[in-house]
Protein backbone atom coordinates (compact mmCIF):
# COMPACT_ATOMS: atom_id res chain seq x y z
CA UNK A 1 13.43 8.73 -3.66
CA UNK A 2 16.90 8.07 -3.78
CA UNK A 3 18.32 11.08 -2.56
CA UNK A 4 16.34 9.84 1.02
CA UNK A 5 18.80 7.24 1.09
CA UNK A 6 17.80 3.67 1.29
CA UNK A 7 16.34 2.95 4.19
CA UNK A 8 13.61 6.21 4.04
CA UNK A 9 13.10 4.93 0.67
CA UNK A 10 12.20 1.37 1.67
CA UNK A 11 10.10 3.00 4.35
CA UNK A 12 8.36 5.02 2.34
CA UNK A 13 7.62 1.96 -0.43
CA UNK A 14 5.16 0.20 1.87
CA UNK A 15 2.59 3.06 1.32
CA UNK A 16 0.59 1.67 -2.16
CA UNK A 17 0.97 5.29 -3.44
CA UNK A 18 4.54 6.44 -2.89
CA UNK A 19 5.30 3.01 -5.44
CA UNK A 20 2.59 4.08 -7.74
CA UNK A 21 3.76 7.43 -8.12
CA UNK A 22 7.23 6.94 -8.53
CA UNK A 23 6.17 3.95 -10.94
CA UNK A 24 4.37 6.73 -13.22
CA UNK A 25 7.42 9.27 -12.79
CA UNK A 26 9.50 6.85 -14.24
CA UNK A 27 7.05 6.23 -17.26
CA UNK A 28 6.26 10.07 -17.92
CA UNK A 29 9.28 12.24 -17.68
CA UNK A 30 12.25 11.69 -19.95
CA UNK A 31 15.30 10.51 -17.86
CA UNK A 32 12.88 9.66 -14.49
CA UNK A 33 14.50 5.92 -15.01
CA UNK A 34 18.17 7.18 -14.14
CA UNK A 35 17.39 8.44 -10.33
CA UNK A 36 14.27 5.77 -9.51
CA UNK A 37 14.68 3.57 -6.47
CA UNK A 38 13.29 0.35 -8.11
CA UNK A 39 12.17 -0.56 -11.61
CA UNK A 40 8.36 -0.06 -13.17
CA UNK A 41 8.45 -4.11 -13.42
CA UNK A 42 9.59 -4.35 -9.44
CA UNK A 43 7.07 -1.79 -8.48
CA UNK A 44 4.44 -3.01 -10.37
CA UNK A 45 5.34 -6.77 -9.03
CA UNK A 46 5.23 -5.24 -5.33
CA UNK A 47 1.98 -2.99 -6.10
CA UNK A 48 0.44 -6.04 -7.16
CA UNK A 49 0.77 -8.22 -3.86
CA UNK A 50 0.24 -5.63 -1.60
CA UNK A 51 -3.43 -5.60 -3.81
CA UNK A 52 -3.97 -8.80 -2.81
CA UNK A 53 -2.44 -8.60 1.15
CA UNK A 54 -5.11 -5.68 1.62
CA UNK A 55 -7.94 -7.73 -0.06
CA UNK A 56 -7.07 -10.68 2.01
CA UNK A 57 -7.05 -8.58 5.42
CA UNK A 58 -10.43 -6.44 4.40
CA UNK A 59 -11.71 -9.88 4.18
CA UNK A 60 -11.00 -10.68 7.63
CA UNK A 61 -11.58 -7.47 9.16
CA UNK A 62 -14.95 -7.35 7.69
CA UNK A 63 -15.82 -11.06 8.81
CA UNK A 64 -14.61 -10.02 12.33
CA UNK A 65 -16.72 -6.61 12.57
CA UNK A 66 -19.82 -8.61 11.04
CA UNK A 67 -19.26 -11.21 13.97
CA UNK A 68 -18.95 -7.86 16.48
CA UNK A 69 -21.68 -6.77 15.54
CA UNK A 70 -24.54 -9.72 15.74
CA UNK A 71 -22.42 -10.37 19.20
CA UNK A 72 -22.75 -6.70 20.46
CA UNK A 73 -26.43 -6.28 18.52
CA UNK A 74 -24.56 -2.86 17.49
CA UNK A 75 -22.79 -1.55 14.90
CA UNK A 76 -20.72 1.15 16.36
CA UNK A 77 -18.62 0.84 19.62
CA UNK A 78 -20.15 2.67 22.29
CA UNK A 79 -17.67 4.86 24.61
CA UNK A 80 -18.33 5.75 27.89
């Protein structure tokens, strides 16, 4: 991710997966340490609370739709 340059590589570290991949990159191929954007322990630290940011908002969503839903007596939206 480096060779993006910083800022494409910050980008591209909010998406769960990009972090997780690179993460396992570093762990299985000799030498994948010397050209990673951020440490195993960083990404696992970041891969962690974003776990807990998207558990926290499914939460809410859910509560919201379930609310939508006994409001609207439906469970799909309805486009006309």
């Amino acid at each position: 991710m480096k060779q993006l340059g910083f800022w494409a590589a910050a980008g591209a570290s909010v998406i769960p997966i990009t972090l997780g991949l690179d993460a396992m990159r570093q762990l299985i191929f000799p030498g994948g340490a010397s050209d990673a954007f951020l440490s195993v322990n960083t990404e696992i630290i970041i891969l962690t609370f974003l776990c807990v940011v998207f558990v926290v908002l499914s939460r809410y969503a859910l509560r919201y739709m379930e609310r939508l839903g006994k409001i609207t007596g439906r469970l799909t939206l309805r486009w006309q």
